[in-house]
Every structure is written in C-alpha cells, then in structure tokens.
PDB file of N, CA and C in Angstrom:
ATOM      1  N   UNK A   1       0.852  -1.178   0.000  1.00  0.00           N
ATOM      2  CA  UNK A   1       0.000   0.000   0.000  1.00  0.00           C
ATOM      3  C   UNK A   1       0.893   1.234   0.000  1.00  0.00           C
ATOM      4  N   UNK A   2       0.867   1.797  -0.785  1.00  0.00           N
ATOM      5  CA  UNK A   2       1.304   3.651  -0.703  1.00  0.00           C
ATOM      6  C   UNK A   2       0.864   4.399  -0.188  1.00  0.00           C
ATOM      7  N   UNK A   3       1.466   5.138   0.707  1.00  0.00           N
ATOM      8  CA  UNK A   3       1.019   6.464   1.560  1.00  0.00           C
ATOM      9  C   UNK A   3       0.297   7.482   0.527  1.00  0.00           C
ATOM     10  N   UNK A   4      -0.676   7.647   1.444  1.00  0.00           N
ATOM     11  CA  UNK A   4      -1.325   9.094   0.145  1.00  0.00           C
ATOM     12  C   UNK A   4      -1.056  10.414   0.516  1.00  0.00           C
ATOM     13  N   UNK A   5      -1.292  10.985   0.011  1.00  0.00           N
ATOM     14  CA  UNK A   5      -0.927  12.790   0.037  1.00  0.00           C
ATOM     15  C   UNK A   5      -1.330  13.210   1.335  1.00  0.00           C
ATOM     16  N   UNK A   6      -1.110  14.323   1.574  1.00  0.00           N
ATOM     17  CA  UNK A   6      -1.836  15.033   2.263  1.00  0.00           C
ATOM     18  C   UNK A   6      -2.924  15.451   1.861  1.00  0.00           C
ATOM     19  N   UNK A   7      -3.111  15.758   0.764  1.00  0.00           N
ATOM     20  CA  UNK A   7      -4.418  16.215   0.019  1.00  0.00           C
ATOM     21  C   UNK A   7      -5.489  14.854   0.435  1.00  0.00           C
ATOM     22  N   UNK A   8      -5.252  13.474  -0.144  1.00  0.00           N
ATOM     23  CA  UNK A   8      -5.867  12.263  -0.143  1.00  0.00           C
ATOM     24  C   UNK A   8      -6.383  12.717   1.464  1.00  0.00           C
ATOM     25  N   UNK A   9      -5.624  12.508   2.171  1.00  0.00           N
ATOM     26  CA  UNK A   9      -5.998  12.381   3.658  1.00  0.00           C
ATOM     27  C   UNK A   9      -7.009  13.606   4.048  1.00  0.00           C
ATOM     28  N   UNK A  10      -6.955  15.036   3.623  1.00  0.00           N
ATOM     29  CA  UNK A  10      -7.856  15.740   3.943  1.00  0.00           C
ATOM     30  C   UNK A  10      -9.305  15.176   3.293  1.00  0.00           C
ATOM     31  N   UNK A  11      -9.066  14.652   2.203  1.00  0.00           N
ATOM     32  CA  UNK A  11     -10.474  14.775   1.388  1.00  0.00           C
ATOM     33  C   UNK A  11     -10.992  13.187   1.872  1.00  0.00           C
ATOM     34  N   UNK A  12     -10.350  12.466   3.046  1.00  0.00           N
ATOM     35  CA  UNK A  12     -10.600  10.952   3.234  1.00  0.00           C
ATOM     36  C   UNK A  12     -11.927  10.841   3.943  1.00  0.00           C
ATOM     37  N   UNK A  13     -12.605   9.920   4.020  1.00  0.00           N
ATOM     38  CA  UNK A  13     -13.915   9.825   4.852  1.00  0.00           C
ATOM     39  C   UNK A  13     -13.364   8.919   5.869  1.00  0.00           C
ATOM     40  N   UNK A  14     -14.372   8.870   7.307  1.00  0.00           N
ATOM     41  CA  UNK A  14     -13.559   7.669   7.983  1.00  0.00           C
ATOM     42  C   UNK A  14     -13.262   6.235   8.119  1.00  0.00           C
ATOM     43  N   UNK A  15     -13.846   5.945   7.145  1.00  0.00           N
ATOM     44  CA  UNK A  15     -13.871   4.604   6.736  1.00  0.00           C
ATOM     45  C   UNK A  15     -12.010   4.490   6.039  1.00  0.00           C
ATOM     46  N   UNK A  16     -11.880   4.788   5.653  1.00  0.00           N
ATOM     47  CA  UNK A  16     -10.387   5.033   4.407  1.00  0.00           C
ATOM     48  C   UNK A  16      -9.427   5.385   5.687  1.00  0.00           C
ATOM     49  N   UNK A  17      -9.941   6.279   6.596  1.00  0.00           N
ATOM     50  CA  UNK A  17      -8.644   6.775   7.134  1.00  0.00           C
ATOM     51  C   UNK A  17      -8.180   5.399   8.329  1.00  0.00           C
ATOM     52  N   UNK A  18      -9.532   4.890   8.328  1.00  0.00           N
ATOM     53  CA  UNK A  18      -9.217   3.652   9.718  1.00  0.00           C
ATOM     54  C   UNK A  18      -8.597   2.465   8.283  1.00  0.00           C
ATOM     55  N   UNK A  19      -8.870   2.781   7.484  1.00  0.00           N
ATOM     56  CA  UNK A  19      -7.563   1.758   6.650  1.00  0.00           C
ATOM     57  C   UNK A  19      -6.781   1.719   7.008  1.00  0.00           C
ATOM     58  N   UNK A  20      -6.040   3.202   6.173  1.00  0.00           N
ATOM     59  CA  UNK A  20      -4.710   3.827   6.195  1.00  0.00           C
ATOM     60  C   UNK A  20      -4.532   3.134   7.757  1.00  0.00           C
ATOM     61  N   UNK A  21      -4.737   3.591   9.121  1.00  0.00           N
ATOM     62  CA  UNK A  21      -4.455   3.512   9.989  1.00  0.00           C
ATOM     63  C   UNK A  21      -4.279   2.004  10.078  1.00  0.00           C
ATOM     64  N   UNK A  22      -4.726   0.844   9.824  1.00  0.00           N
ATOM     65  CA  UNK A  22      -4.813  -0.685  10.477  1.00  0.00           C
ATOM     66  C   UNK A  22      -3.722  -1.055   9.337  1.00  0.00           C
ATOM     67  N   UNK A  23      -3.658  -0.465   7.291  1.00  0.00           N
ATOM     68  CA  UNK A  23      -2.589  -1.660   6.792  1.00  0.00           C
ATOM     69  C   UNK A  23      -1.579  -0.717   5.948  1.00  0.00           C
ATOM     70  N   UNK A  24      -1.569   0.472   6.342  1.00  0.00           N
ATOM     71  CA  UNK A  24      -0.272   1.641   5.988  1.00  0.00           C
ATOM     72  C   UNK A  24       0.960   0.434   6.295  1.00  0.00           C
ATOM     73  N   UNK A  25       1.956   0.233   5.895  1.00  0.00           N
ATOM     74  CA  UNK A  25       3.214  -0.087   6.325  1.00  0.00           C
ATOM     75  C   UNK A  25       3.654   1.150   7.413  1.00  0.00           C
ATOM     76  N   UNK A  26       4.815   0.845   7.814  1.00  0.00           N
ATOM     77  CA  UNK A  26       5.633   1.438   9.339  1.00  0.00           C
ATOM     78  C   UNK A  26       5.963   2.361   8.014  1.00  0.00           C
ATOM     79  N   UNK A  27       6.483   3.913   8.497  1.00  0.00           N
ATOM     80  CA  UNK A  27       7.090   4.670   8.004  1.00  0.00           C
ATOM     81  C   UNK A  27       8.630   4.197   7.106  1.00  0.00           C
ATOM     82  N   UNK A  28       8.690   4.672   6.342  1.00  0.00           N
ATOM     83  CA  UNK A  28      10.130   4.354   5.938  1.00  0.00           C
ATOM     84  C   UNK A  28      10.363   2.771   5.404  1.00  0.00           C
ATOM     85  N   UNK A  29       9.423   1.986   5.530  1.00  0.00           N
ATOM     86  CA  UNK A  29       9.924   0.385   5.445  1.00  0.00           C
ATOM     87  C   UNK A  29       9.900   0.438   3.947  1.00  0.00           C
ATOM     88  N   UNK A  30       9.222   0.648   3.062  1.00  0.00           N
ATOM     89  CA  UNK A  30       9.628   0.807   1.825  1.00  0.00           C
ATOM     90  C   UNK A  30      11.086   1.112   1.021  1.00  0.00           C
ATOM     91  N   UNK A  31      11.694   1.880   1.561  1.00  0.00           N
ATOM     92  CA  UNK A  31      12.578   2.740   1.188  1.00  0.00           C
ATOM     93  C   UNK A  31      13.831   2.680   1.771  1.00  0.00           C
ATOM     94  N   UNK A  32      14.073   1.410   3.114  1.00  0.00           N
ATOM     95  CA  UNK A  32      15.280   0.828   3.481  1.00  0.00           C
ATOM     96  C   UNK A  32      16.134   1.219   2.462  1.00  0.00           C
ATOM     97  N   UNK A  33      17.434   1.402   2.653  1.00  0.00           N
ATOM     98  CA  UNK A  33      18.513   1.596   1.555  1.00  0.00           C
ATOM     99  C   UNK A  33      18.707   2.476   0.616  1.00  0.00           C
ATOM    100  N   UNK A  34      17.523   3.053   0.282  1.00  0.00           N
ATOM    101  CA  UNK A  34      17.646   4.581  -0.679  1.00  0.00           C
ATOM    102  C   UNK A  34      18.013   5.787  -0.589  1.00  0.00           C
ATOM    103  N   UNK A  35      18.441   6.263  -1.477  1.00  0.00           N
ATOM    104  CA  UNK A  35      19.532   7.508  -0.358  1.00  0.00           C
ATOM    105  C   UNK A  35      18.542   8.314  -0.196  1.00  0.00           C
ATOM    106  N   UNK A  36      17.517   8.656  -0.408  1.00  0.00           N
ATOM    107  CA  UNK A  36      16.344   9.322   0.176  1.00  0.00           C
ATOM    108  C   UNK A  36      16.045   9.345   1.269  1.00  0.00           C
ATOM    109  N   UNK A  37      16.299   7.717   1.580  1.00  0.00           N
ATOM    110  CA  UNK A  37      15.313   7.040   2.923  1.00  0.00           C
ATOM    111  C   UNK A  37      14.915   8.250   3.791  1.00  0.00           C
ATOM    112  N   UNK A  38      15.821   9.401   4.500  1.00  0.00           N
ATOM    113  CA  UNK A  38      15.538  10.334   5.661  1.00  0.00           C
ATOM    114  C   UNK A  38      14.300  10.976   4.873  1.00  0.00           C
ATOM    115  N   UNK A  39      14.403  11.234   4.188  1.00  0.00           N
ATOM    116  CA  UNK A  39      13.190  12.577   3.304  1.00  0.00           C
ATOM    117  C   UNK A  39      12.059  11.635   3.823  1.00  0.00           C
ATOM    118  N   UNK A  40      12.096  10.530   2.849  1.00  0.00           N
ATOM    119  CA  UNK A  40      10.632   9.723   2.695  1.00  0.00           C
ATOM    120  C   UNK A  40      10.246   9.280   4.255  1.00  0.00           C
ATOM    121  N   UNK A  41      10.980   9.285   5.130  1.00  0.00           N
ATOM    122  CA  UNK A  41      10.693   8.668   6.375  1.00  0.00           C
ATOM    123  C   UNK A  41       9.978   9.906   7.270  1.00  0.00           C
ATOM    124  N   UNK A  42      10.671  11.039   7.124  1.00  0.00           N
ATOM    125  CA  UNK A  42      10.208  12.120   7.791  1.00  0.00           C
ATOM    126  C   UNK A  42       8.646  12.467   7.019  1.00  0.00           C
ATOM    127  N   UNK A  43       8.922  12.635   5.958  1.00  0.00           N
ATOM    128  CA  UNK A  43       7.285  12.560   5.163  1.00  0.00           C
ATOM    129  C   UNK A  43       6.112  11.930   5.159  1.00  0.00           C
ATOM    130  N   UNK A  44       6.809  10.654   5.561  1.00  0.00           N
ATOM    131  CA  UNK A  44       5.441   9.553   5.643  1.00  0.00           C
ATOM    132  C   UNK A  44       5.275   9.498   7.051  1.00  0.00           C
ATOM    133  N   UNK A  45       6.181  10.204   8.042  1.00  0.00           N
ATOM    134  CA  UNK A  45       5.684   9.813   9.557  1.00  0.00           C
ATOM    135  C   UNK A  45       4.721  11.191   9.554  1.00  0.00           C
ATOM    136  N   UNK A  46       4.887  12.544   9.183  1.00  0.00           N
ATOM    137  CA  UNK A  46       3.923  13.458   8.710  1.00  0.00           C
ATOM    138  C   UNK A  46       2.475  12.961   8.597  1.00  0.00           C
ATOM    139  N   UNK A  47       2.710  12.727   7.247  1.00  0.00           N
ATOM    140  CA  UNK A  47       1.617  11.789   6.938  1.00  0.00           C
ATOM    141  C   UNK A  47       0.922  10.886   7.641  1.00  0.00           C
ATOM    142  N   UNK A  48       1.301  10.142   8.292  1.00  0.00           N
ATOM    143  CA  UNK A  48       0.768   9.224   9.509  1.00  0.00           C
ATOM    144  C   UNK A  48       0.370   9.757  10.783  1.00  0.00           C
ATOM    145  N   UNK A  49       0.810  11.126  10.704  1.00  0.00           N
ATOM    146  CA  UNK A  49       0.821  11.673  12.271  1.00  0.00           C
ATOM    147  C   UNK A  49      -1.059  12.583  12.043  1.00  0.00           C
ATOM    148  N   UNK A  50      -0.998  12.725  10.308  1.00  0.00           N
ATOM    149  CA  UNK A  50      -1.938  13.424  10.301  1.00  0.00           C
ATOM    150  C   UNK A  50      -2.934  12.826   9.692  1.00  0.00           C
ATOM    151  N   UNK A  51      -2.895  11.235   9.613  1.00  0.00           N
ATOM    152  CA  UNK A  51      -4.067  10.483   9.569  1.00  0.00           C
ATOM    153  C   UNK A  51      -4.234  10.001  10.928  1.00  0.00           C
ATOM    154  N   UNK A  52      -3.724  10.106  11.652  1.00  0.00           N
ATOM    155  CA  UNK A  52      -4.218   9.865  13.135  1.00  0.00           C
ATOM    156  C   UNK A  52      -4.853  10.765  13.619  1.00  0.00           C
ATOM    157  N   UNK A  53      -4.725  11.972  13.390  1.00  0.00           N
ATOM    158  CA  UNK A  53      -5.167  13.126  13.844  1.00  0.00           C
ATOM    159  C   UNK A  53      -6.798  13.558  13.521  1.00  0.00           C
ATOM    160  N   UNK A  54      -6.580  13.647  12.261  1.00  0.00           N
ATOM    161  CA  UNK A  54      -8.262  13.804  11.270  1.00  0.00           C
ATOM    162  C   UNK A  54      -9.111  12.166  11.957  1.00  0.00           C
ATOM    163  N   UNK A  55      -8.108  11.025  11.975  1.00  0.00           N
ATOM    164  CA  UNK A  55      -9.110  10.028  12.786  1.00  0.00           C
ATOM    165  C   UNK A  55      -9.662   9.694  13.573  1.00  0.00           C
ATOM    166  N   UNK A  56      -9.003  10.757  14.638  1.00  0.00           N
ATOM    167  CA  UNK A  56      -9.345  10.627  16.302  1.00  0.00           C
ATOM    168  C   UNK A  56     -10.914  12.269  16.069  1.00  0.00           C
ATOM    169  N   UNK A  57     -10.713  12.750  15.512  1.00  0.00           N
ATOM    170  CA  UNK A  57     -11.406  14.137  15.311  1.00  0.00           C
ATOM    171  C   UNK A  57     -12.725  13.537  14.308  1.00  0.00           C
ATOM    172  N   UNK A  58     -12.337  11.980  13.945  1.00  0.00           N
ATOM    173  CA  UNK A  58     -13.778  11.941  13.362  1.00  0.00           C
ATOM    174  C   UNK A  58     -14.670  10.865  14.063  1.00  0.00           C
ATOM    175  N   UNK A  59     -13.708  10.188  15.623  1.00  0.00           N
ATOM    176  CA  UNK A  59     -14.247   9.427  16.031  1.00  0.00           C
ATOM    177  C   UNK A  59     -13.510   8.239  16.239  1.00  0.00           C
ATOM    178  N   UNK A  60     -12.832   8.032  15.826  1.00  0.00           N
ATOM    179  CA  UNK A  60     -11.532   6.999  15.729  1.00  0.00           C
ATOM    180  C   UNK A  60     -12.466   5.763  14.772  1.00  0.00           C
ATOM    181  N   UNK A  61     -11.837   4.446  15.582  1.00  0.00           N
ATOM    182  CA  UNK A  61     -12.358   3.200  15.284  1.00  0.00           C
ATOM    183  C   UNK A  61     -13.783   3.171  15.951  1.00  0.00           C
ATOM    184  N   UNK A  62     -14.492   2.348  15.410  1.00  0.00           N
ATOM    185  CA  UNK A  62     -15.762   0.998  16.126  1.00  0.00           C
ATOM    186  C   UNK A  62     -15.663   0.041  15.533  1.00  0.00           C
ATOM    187  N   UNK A  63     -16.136  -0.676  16.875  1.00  0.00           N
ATOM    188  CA  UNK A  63     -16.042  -2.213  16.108  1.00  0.00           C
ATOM    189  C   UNK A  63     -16.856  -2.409  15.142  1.00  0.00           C
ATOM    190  N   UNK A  64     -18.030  -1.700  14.100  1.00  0.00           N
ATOM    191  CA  UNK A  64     -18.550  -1.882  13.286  1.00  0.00           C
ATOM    192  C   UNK A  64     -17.528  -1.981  12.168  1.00  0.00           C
ATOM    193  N   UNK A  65     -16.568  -0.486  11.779  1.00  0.00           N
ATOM    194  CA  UNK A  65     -15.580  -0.149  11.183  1.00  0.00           C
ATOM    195  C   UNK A  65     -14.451  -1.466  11.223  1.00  0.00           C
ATOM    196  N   UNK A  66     -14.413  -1.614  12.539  1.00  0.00           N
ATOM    197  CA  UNK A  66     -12.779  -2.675  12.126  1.00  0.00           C
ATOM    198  C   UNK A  66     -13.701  -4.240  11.636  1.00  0.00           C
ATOM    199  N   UNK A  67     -14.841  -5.117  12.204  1.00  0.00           N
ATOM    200  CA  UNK A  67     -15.241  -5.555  11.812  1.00  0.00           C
ATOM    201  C   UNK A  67     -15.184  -5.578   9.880  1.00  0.00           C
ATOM    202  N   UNK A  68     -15.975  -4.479   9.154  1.00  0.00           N
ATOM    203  CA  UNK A  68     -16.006  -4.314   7.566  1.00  0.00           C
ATOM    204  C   UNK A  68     -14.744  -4.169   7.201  1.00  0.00           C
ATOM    205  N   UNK A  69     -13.404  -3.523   7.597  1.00  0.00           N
ATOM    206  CA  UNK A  69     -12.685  -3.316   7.018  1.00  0.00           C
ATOM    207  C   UNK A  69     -11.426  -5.006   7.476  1.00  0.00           C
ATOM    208  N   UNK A  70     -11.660  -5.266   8.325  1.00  0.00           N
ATOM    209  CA  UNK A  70     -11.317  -6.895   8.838  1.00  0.00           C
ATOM    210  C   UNK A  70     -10.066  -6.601   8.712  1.00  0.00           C
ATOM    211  N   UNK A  71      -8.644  -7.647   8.664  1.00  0.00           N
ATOM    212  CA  UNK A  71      -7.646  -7.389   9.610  1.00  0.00           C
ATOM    213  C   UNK A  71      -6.571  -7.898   8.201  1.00  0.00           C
ATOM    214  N   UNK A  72      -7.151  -8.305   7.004  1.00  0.00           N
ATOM    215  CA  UNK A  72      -6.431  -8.823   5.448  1.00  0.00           C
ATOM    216  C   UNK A  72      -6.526  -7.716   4.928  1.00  0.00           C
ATOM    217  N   UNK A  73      -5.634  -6.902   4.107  1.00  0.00           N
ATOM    218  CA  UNK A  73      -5.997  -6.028   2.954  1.00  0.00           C
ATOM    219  C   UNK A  73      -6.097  -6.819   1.962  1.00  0.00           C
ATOM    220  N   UNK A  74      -7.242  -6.390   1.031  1.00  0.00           N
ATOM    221  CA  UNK A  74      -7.346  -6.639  -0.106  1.00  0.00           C
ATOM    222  C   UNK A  74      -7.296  -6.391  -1.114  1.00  0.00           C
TER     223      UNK A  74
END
C-alpha cells in the first residue's frame, strides 16, 4: 500500500482513514537503503501523524468499522 498525500488524507472519509491507519506499512519500510530514505521517512511519519489526527477528530475506530474493514488487505 502507498502512503497518500496530504491532500488524499484531507479529502478521506472515515472509513479510508481507519484503513490507512490498520494496513499503511511502518514509516520508511519501503525505502530501506535509498539515499532518500531520511526525506521519505520524515514525510510519511507526517503523513501518519496526520491520519491519526483527522481520525481521532472523526471518532476513531468501532467495532462496526474494524469488523467491515477486517484485519487482510485486499
């Protein structure tokens, strides 16, 4: 799965963002070894810091939510 924008994440509903949140990879695990790695790591923990944020502000999880979205990505 690829991290999405910041844009993606503003315009996310909460269904999408309790995705992102349960099958995002760890920051940076993509990108082991690339001379980038610091950029992309600092960016995607951004990113993660601010899908947690918009998720807790829309209610977080319920077990209805983790139930439908279940614990396999597909």
């Amino acid at each position: 799965m690829i991290y999405p924008t910041m844009k993606e994440v503003d315009e996310a509903g909460r269904e999408q963002l309790c995705r992102w949140h349960r099958f995002l990879p760890g920051p940076g695990l993509g990108s082991i070894l690339k001379p980038n790695f610091q950029d992309i790591l600092e960016a995607q923990v951004l990113i993660l810091n601010y899908i947690e944020t918009r998720l807790m502000k829309a209610g977080g999880f319920t077990p209805e939510i983790s139930k439908k979205i279940g614990w396999v990505e597909i």
